[in-house]
Protein backbone atom coordinates (compact mmCIF):
# COMPACT_ATOMS: atom_id res chain seq x y z
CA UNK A 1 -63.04 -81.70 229.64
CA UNK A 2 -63.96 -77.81 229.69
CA UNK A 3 -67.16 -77.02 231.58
CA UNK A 4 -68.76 -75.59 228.81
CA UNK A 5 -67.79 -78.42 226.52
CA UNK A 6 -69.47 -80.78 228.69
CA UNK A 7 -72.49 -78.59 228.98
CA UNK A 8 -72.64 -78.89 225.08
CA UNK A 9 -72.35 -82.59 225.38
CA UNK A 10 -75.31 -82.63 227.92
CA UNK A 11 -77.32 -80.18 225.66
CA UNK A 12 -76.90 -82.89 223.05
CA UNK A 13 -77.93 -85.91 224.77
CA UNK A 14 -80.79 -84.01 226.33
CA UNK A 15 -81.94 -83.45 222.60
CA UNK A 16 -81.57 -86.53 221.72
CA UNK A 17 -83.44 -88.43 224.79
CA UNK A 18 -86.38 -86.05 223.56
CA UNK A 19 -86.49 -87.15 220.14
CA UNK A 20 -86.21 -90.44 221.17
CA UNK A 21 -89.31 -89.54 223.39
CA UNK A 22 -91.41 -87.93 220.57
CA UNK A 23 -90.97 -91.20 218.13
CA UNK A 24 -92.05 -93.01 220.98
CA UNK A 25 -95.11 -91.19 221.68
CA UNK A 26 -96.01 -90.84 217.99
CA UNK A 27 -95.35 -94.85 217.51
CA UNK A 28 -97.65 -95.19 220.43
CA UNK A 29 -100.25 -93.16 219.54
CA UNK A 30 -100.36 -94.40 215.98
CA UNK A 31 -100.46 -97.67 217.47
CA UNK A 32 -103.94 -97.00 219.48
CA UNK A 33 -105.59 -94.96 216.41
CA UNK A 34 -104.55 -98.34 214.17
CA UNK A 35 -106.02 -100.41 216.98
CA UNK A 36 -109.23 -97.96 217.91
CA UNK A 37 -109.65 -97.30 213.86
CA UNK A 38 -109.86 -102.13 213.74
CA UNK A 39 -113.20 -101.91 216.49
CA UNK A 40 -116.44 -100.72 215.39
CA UNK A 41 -119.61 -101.64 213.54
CA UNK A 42 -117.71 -101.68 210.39
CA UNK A 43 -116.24 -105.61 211.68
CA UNK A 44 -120.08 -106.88 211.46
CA UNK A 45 -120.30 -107.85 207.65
CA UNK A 46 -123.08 -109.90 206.63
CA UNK A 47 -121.73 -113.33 204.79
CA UNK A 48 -125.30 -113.41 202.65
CA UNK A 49 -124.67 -116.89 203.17
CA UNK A 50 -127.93 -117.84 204.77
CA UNK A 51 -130.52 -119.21 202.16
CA UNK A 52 -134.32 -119.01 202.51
CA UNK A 53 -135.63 -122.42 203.82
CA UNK A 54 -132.23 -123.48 205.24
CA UNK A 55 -134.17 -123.72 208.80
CA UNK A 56 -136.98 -126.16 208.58
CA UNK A 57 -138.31 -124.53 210.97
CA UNK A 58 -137.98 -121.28 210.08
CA UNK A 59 -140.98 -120.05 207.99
CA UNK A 60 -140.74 -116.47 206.53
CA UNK A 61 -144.22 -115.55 208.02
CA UNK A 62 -142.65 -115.60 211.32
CA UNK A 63 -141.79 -112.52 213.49
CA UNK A 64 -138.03 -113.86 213.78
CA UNK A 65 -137.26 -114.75 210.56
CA UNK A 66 -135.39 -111.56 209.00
CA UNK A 67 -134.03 -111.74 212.98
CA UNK A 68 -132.49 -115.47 212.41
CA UNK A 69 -131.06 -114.62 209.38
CA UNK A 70 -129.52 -111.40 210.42
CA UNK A 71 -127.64 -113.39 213.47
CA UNK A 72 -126.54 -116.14 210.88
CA UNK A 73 -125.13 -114.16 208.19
CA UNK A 74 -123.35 -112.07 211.01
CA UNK A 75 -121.37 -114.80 212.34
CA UNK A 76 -123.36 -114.78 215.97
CA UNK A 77 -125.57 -117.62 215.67
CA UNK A 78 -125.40 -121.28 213.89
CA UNK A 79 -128.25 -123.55 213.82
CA UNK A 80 -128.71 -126.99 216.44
CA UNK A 81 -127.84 -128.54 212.79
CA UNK A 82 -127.69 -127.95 209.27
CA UNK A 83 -131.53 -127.40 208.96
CA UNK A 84 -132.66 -127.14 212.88
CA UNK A 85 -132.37 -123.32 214.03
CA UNK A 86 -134.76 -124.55 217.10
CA UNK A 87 -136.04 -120.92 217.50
CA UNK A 88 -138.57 -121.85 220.49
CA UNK A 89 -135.86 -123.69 222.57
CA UNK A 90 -134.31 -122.03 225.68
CA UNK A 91 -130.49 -120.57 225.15
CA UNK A 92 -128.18 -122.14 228.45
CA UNK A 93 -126.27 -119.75 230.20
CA UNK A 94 -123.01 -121.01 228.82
CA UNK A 95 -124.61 -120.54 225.08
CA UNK A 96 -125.88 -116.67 226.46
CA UNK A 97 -122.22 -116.22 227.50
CA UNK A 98 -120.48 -117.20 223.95
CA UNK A 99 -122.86 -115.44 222.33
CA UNK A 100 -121.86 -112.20 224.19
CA UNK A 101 -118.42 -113.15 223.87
CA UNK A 102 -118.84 -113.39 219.88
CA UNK A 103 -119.58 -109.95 219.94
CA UNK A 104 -117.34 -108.45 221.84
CA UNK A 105 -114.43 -110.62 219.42
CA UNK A 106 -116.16 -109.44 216.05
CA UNK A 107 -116.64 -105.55 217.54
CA UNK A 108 -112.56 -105.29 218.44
CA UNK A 109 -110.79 -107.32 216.78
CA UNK A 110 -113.16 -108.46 213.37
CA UNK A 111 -113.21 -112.20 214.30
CA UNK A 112 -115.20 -114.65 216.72
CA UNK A 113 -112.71 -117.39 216.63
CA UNK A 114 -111.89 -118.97 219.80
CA UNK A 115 -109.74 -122.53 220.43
CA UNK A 116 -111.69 -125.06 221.10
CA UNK A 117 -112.45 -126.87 224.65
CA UNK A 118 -113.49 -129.89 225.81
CA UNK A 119 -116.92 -127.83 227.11
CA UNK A 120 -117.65 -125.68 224.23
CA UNK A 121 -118.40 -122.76 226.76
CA UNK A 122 -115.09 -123.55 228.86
CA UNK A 123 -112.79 -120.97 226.59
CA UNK A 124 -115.97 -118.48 225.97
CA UNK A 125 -116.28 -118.49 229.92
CA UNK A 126 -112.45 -117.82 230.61
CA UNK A 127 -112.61 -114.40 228.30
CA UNK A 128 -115.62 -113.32 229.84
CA UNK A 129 -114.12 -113.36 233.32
CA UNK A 130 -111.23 -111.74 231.70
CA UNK A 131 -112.84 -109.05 230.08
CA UNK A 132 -115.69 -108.30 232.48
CA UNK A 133 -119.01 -109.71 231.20
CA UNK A 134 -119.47 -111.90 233.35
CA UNK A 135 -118.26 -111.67 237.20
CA UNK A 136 -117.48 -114.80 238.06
CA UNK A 137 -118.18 -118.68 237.60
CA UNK A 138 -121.85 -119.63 236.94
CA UNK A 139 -123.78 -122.61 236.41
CA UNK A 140 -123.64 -122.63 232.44
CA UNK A 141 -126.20 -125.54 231.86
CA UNK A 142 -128.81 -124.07 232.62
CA UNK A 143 -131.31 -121.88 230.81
CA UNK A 144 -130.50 -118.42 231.28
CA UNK A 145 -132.84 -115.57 231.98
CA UNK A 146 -133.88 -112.36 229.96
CA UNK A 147 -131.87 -110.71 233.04
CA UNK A 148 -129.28 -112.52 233.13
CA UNK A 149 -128.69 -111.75 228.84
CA UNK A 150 -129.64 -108.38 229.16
CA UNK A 151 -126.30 -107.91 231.56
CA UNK A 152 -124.03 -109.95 229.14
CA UNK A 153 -124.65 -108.13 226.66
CA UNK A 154 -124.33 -104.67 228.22
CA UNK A 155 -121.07 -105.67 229.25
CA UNK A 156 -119.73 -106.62 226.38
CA UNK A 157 -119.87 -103.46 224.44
CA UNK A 158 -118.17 -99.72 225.12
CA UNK A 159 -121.41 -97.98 225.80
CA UNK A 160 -121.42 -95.59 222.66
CA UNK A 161 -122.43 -98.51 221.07
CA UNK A 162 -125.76 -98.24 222.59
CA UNK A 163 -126.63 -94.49 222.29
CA UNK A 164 -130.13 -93.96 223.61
CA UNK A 165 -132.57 -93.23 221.09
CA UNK A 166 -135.69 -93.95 223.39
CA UNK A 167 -136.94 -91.94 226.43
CA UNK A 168 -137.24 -93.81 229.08
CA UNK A 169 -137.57 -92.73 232.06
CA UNK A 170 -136.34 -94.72 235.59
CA UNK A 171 -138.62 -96.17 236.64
CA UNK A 172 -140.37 -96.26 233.48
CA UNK A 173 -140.46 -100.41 232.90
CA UNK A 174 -142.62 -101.77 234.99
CA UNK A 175 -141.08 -104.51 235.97
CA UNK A 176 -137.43 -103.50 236.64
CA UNK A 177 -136.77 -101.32 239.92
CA UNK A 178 -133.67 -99.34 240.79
CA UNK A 179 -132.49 -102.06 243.14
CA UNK A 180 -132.09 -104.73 240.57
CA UNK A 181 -128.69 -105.74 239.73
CA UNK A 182 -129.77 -105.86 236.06
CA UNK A 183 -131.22 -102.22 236.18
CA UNK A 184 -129.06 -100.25 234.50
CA UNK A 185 -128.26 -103.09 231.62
CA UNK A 186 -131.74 -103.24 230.76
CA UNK A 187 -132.68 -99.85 230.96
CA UNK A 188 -129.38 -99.00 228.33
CA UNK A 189 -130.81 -101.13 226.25
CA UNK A 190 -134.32 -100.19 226.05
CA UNK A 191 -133.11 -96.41 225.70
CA UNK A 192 -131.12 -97.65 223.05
CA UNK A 193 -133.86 -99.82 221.02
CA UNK A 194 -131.86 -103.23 221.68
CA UNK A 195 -135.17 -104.31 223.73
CA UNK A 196 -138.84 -103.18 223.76
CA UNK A 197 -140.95 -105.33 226.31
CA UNK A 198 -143.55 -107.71 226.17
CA UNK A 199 -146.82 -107.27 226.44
CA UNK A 200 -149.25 -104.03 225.83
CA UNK A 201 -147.19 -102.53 228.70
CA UNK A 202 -143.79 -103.03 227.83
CA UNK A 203 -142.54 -105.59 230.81
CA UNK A 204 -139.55 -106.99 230.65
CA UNK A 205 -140.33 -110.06 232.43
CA UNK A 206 -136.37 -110.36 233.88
CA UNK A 207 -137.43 -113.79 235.55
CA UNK A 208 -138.08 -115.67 232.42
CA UNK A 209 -135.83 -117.60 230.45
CA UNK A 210 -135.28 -116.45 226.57
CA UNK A 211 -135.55 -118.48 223.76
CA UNK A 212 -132.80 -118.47 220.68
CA UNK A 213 -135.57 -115.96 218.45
CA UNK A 214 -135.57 -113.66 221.12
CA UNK A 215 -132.23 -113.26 221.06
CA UNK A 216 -131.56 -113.65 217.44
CA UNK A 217 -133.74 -110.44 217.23
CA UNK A 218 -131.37 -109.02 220.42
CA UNK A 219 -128.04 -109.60 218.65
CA UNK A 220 -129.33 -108.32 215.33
CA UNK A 221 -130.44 -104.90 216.66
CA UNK A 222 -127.40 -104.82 218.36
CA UNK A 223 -124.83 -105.08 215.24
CA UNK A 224 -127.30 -103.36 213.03
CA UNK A 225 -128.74 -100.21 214.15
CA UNK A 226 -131.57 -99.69 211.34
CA UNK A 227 -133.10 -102.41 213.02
CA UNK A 228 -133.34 -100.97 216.52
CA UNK A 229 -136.45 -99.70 217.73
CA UNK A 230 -137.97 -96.41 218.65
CA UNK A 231 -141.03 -96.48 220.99
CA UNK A 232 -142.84 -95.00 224.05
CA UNK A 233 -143.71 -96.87 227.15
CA UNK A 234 -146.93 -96.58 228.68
CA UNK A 235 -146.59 -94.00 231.76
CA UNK A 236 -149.38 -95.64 233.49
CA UNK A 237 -151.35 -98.52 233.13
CA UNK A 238 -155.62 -99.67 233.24
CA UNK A 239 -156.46 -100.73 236.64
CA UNK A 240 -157.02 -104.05 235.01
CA UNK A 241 -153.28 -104.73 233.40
CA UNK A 242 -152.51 -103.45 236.64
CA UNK A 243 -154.64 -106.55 238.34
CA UNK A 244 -153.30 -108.70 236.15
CA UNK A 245 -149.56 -108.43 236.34
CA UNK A 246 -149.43 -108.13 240.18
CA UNK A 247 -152.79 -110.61 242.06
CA UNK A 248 -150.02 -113.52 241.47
CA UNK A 249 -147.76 -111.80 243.65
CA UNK A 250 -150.10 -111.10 246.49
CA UNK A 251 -151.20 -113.26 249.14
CA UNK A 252 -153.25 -113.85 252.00
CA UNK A 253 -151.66 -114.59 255.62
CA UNK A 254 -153.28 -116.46 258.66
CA UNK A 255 -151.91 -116.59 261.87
CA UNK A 256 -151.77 -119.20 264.41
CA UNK A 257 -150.84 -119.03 268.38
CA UNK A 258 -149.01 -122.14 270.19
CA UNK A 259 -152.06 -124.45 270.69
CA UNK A 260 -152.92 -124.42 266.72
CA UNK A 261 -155.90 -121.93 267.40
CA UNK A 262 -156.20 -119.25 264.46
CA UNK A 263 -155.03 -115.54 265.40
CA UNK A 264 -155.98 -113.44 262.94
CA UNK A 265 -155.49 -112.45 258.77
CA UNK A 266 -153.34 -110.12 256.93
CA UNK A 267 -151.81 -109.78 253.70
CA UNK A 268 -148.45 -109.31 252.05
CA UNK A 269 -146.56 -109.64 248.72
CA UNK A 270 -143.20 -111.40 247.09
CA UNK A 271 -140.26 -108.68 246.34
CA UNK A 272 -137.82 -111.68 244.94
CA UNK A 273 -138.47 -114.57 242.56
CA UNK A 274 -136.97 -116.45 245.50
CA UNK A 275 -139.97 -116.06 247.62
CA UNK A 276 -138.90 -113.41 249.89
CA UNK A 277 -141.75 -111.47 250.69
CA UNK A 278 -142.75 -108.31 252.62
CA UNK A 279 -145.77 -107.63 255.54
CA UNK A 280 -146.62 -105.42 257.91
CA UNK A 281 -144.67 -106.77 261.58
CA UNK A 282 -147.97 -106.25 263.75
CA UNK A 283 -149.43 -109.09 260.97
CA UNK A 284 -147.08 -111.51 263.34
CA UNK A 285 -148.00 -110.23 266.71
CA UNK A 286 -147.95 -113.50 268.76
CA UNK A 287 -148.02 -115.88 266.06
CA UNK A 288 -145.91 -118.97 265.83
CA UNK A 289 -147.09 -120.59 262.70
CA UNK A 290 -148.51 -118.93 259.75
CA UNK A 291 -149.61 -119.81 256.23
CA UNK A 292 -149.73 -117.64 253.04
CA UNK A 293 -153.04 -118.55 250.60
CA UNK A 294 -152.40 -117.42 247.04
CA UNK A 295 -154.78 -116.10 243.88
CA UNK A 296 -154.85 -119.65 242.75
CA UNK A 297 -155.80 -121.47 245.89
CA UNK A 298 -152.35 -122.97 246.64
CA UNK A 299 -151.04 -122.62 250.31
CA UNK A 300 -147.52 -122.76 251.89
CA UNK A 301 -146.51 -122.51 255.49
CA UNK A 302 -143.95 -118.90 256.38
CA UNK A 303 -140.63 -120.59 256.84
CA UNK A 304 -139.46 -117.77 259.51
CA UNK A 305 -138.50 -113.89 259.28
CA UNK A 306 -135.30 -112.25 257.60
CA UNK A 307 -135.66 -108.76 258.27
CA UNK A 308 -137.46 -107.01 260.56
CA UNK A 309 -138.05 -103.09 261.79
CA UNK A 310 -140.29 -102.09 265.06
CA UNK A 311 -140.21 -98.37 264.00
CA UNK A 312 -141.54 -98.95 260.86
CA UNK A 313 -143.65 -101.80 261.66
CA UNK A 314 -141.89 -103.57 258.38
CA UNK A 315 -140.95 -107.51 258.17
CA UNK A 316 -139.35 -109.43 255.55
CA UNK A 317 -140.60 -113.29 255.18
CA UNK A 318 -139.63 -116.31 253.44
CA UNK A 319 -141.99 -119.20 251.99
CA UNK A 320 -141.18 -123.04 253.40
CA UNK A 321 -141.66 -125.05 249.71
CA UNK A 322 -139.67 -128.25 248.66
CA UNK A 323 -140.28 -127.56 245.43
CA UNK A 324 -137.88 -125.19 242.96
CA UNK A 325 -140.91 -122.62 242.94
CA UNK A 326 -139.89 -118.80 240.88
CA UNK A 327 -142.49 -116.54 242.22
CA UNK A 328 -144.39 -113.89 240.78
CA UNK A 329 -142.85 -110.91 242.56
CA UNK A 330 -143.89 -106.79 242.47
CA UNK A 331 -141.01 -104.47 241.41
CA UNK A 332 -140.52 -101.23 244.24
CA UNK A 333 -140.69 -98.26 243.01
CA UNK A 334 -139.08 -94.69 244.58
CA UNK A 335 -141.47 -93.50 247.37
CA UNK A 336 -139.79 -90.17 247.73
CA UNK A 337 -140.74 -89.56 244.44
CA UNK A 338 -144.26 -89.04 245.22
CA UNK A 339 -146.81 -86.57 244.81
CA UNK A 340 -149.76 -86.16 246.58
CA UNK A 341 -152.60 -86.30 244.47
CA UNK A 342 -151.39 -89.33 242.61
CA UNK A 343 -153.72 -92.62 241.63
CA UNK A 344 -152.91 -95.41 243.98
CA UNK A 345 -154.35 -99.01 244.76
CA UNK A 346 -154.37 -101.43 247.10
CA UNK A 347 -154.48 -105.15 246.08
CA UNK A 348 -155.17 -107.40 249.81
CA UNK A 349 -157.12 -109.77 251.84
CA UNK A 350 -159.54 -107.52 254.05
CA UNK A 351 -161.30 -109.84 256.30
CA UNK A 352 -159.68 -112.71 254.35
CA UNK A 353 -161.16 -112.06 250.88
CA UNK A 354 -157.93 -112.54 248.58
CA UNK A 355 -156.82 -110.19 245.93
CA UNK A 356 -159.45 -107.39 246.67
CA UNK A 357 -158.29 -104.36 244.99
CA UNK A 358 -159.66 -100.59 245.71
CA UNK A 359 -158.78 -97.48 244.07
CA UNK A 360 -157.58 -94.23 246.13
CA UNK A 361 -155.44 -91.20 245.45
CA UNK A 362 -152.13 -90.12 247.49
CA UNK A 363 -153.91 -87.89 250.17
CA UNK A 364 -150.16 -86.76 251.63
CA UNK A 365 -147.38 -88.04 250.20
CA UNK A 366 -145.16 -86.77 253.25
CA UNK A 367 -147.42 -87.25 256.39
CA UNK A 368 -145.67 -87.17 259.58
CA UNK A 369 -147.25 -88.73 262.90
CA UNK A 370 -145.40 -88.85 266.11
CA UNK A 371 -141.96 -88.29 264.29
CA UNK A 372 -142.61 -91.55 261.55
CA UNK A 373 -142.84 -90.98 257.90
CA UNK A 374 -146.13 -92.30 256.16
CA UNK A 375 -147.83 -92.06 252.90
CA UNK A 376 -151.56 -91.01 253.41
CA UNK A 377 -154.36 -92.37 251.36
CA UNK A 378 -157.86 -93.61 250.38
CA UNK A 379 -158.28 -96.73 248.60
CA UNK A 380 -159.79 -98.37 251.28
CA UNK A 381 -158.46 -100.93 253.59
CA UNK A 382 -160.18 -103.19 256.59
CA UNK A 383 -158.45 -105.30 259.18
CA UNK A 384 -156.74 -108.09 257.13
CA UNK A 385 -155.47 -105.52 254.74
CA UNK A 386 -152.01 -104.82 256.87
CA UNK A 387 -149.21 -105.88 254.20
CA UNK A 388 -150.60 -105.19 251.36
CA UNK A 389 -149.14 -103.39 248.41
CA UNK A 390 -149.60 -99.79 247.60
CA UNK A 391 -149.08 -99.81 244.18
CA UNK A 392 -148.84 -96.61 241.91
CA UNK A 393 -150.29 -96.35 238.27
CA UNK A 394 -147.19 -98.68 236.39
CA UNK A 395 -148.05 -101.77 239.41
CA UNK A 396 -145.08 -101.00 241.29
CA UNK A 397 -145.04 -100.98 244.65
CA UNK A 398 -144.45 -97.09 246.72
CA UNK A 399 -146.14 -98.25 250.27
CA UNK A 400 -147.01 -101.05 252.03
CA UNK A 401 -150.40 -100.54 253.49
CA UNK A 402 -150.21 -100.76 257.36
CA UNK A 403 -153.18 -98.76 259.28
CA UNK A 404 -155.90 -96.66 259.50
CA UNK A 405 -158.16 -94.75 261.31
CA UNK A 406 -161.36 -96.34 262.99
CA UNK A 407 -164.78 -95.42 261.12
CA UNK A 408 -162.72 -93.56 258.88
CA UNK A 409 -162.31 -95.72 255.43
CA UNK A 410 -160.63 -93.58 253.16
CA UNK A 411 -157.78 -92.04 256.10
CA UNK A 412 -155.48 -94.68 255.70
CA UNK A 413 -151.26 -94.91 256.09
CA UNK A 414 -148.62 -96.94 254.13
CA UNK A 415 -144.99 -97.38 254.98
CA UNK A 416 -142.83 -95.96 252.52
CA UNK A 417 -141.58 -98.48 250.18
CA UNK A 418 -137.98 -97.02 250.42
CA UNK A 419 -137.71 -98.00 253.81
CA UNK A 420 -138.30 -101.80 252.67
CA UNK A 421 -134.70 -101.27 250.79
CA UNK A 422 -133.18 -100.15 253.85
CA UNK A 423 -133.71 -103.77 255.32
CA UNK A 424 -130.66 -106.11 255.76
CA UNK A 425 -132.01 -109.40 254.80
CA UNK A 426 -130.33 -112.09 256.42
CA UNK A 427 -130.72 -115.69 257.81
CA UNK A 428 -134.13 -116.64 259.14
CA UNK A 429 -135.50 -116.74 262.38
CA UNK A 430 -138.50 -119.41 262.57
CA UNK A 431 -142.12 -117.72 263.98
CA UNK A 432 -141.50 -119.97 266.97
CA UNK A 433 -138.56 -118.36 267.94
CA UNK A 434 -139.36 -114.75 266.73
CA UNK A 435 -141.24 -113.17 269.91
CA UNK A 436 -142.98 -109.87 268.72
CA UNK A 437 -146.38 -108.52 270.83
CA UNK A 438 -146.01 -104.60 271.04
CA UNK A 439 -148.82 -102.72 270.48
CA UNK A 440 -149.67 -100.55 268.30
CA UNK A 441 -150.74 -96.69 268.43
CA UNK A 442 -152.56 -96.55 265.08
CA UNK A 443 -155.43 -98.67 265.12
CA UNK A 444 -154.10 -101.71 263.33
CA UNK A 445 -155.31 -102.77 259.57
């Protein structure tokens, strides 16, 4: 064969490969247009199946009622039976998860239908994992939490779905910090009018467990957007609500040395619903036993310490309880996001008087003794007041109180709260074991 014969041949083939390569790429891409153009909103049709009174107990004066039948006629929610929707009950975890699960099926491919298991939740709880809702294995019996929901159903939708319509700034719930896991779940869905608190200042109480109206009215205002909700949060709150959302999580401390004999008080607060809890380290000084009093009278002995920091004169405590206590815990806030100037309070135990609470202003926001970071202010404190939370105008928690100057009331110093976040909580250390007597320069609150 001629040369230039066989570079005709290869011209040819080389044509050919690339028309091959073109009808490929156009099957392909007509392929993911026919799949993209099956998702969407457009796969949530409404049956009209549900009839007025099916429920029992159901009434159409309720709050949930339009909510109940929304999630019924969608496909997302059945009743316990034929005319029990059980609206007050708790949803289990494994229920949460097919729930989110539904949705993602009807959004993609216009269906919920799964085979059936043995443990109705079995098959929902293999796709999850699959399709990264959920991370892992979980203990589906149980009730799950507003949290926990929140995060399932995040995950199961491409976020366009949940376009913000609401401005909400971080920070901006009062009950949901930066360092939950849940943070960013929640706050997409309170920007996007899927969620709108509880309460006249718009917590989201993550801790407690959601009932099957709550999330009727979730799943509804998820698939149909007419019935999501536009709102404002509060941007601060009274100096009561503030009170009242955070004395449960404070508590008083009392210190005792090796022969039983009483050291001294101080104060500190609960950062987890699991009891772990944050004071001042010169609160400890010598102690090997300790007890925490709370608002309500009940006492509990300090189990040991997790976490603790000499330079910043920060510990991290856990509670000793046989019982399966969830504690009232304060949500921290961004300390380097302060201004001086700014309302503060202190809720503590000066001189052992539990949940006093005084009312200051940020007096520096960035004062600097020695080479340490404090924040500077004057809500009052007295000795039994080390611990305690400074708490800015939503409750959360930007310092935790630790000193002051002597006849000087209102010249006062917190530890930033951000340096509570840099603490690597670990295994505890009992008191008796946990040797800590250095003294302090700043006269000790």
């Amino acid at each position: 064969m001629r040369p230039y014969e066989v570079s005709v041949l290869m011209e040819g083939l080389m044509k050919r490969l690339i028309s091959i390569f073109l009808v490929v790429a156009m099957l392909l891409a007509l392929s993911v247009t026919a799949i993209a153009s099956r998702s969407g909103l457009h796969n949530f049709r409404s049956s009209g199946s549900y009839n007025a009174g099916q429920f029992n107990d159901v009434s159409g004066l309720e709050w949930f009622a339009e909510y109940v039948e929304n999630a019924y006629n969608h496909g997302l929610m059945r009743g316990r039976s034929g005319e029990v929707f059980a609206p007050r009950d708790m949803i289990t975890y494994g229920e949460a998860v097919a729930l989110a699960v539904r949705l993602r099926r009807i959004y993609f491919t216009g269906s919920s239908d799964l085979a059936e298991s043995v443990l109705f939740y079995a098959v929902y709880s293999d796709y999850a994992r699959r399709h990264g809702i959920t991370g892992g294995a979980g203990d589906y019996a149980v009730p799950a939490t507003r949290a926990q929901f929140a995060e399932l159903i995040h995950n199961a939708l491409p976020l366009y779905m949940l376009a913000a319509i609401n401005d909400i700034p971080d920070y901006g719930i009062s009950d949901v910090g930066i360092g939950h896991s849940f943070h960013n779940a929640v706050y997409t869905l309170y920007r996007a009018g899927v969620l709108n608190g509880c309460y006249r200042f718009g917590s989201f109480r993550p801790s407690s467990h959601i009932t099957r109206s709550e999330a009727a009215a979730i799943m509804t205002r998820v698939v149909v957007p007419s019935a999501r909700i536009e709102f404002d949060l509060p941007t601060r709150l009274s100096v009561e609500d503030i009170f009242e959302r955070s004395a449960d999580a404070v508590f008083k401390l009392e210190m005792f040395d090796s022969e039983g004999y009483f050291i001294r008080t101080g104060s500190g607060f609960f950062i987890t619903d699991a009891g772990h809890a944050v004071t001042n380290l010169h609160v400890l000084d010598h102690a090997v036993r300790a007890i925490i009093t709370l608002a309500d009278g009940r006492s509990f002995p300090v189990r040991g310490v997790h976490a603790f920091c000499f330079e910043d004169n920060l510990a991290i405590i856990s509670i000793d309880t046989e019982e399966d206590e969830v504690w009232s815990y304060l949500t921290l806030a961004n300390s380097d996001r302060l201004e001086t100037g700014a309302a503060v309070y202190v809720i503590g135990s000066p001189y052992g008087l539990i949940n006093s609470i005084t009312a200051g202003i940020i007096s520096n926001a960035r004062r600097e003794l020695d080479g340490t970071g404090f924040v500077q202010f004057t809500a009052p404190i007295s000795f039994g007041s080390g611990g305690s939370p400074l708490l800015n105008e939503l409750g959360q928690v930007v310092g935790v109180a630790s000193s002051s100057f002597p006849n000087a009331q209102n010249i006062n110093l917190a530890v930033p709260v951000n340096l509570v976040m840099r603490l690597e909580v670990g295994n505890y250390i009992t008191l008796e074991d946990f040797h800590y007597g250095e003294d302090d320069y700043y006269f000790p609150a």
